[in-house]
Protein backbone atom coordinates (compact mmCIF):
# COMPACT_ATOMS: atom_id res chain seq x y z
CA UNK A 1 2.89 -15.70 -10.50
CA UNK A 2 3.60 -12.36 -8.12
CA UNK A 3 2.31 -15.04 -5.36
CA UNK A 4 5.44 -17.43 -6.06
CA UNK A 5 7.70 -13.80 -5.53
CA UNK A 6 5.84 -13.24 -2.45
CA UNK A 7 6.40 -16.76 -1.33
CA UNK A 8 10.35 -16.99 -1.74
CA UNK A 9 10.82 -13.25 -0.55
CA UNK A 10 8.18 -14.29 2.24
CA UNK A 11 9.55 -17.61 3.39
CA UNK A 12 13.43 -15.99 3.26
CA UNK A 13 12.28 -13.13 5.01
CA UNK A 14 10.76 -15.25 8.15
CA UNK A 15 13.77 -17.62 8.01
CA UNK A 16 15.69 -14.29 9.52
CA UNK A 17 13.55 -12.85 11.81
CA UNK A 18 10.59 -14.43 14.05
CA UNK A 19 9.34 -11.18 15.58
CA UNK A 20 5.92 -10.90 17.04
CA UNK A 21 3.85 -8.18 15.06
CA UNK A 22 4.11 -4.73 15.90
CA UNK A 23 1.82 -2.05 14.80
CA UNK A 24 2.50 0.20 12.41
CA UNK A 25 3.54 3.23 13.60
CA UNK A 26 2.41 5.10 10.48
CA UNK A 27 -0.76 3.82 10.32
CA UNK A 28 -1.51 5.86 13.77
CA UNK A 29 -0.95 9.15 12.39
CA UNK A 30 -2.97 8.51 8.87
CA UNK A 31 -6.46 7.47 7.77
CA UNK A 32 -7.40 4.73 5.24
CA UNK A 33 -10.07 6.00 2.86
CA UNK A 34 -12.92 3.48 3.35
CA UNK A 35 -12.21 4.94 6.78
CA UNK A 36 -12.98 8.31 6.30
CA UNK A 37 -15.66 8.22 3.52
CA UNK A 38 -17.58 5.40 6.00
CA UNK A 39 -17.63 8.18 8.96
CA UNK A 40 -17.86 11.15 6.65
CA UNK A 41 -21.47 12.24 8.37
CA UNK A 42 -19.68 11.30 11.93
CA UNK A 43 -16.78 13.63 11.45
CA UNK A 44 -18.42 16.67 9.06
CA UNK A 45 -17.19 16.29 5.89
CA UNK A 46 -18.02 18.97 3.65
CA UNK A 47 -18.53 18.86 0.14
CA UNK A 48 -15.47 19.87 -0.90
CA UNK A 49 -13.71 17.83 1.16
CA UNK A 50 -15.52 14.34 -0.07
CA UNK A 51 -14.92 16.10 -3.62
CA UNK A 52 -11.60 16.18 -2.88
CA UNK A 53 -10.78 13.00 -1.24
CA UNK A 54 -13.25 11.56 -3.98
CA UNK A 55 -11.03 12.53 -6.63
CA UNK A 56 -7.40 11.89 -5.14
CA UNK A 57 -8.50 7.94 -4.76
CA UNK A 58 -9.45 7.67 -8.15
CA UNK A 59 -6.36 9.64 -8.81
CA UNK A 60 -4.71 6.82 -7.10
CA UNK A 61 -6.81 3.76 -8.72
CA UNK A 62 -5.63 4.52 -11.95
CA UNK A 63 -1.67 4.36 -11.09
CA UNK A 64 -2.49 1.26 -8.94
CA UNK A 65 -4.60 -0.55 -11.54
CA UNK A 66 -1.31 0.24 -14.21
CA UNK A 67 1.17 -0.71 -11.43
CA UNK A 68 -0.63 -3.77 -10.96
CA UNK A 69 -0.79 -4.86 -14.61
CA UNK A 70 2.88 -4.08 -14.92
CA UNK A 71 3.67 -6.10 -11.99
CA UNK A 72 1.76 -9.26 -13.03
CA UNK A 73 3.85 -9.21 -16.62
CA UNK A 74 7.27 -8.53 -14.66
CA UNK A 75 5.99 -10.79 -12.12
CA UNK A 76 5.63 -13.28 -14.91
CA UNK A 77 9.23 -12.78 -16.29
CA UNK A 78 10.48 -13.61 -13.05
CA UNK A 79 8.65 -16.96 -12.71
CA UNK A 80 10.02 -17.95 -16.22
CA UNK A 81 13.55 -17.03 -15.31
CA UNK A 82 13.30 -19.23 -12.38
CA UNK A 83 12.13 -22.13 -14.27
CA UNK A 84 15.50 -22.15 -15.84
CA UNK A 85 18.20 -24.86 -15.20
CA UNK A 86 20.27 -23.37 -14.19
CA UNK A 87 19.02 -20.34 -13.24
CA UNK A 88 21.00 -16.96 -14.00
CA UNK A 89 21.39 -15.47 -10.67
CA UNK A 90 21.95 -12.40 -12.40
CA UNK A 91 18.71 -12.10 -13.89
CA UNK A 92 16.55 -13.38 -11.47
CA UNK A 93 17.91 -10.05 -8.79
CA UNK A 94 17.86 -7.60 -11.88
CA UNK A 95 14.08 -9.11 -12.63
CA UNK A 96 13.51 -9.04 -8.94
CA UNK A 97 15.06 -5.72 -9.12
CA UNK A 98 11.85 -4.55 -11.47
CA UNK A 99 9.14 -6.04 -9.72
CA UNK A 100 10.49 -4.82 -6.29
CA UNK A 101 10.15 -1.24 -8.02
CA UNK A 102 6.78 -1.53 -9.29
CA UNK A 103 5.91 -2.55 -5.50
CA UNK A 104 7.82 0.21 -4.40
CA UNK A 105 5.51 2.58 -6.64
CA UNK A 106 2.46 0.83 -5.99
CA UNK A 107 3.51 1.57 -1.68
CA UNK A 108 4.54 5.56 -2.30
CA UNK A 109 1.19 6.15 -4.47
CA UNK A 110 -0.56 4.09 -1.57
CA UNK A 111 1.47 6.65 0.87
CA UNK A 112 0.99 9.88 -0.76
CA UNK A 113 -2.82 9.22 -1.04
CA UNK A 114 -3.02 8.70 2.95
CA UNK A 115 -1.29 11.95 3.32
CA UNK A 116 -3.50 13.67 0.82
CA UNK A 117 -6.11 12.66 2.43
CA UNK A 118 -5.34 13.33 5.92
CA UNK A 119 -4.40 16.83 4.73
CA UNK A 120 -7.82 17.56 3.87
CA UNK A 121 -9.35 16.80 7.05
CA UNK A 122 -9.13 19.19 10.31
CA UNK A 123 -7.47 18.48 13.56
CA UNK A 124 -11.07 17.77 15.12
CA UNK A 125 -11.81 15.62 12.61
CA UNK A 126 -8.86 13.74 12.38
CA UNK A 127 -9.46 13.11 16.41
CA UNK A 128 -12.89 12.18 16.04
CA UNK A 129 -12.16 9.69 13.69
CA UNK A 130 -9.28 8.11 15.95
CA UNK A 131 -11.59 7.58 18.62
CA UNK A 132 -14.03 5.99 15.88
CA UNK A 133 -11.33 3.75 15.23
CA UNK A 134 -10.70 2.76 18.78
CA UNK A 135 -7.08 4.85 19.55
CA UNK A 136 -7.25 4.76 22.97
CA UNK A 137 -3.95 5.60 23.39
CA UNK A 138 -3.08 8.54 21.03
């Protein structure tokens, strides 16, 4: 159902622009947490630290797992609006409307875990694990 949404919003959305992939320029500057607890030894994580990064991602898993539920049944609504003949324009952007929020949610929880994170973690650390991620540049 959410992969129908992501279809039409994909397909409109690469009917305007055909741009080659660029990196993301915020992923540069924060750390994924599979990451971080995968090189934990590599960079000296202390206890608190993995305590504390530990319990922000499961912090996180629980909005994401609600978010995620939510979007399915919104997701769902939007599917059987569409179905319609005709279909109420209307509806379909004002369902559209709540799904896009939910995603929105699910992005900024996403987001503010990353920067948790990377709060926790030193400056040396922080460069270690950019070169254990292969910045060459930064």
């Amino acid at each position: 159902m959410n992969s129908l949404l992501c279809a039409v919003l994909l397909v409109s959305s690469a009917a305007v622009t055909v741009e080659t992939p660029r990196p993301d320029p915020m992923a540069e500057h924060l750390f994924p947490p599979d990451l971080v607890m995968a090189h934990g030894r590599e960079i000296g994580l202390d206890d608190r630290q993995r305590a504390a990064i530990k319990e922000a991602i499961q912090a996180s898993q629980s909005k994401f797992l609600d978010a995620q539920w939510s979007m399915q049944e919104e997701s769902q609504k939007l599917v059987q609006i569409l179905q319609a003949r005709p279909v109420d324009e209307a509806a379909v952007l004002a369902q559209a409307d709540r799904v896009m929020s939910l995603e929105r949610d699910v992005k900024r929880t996403h987001l503010s875990l990353l920067v948790r994170i990377k709060n926790l973690l030193t400056v040396e650390q922080q460069a270690r694990l950019r070169e254990l991620r292969g910045d060459s540049k930064r």
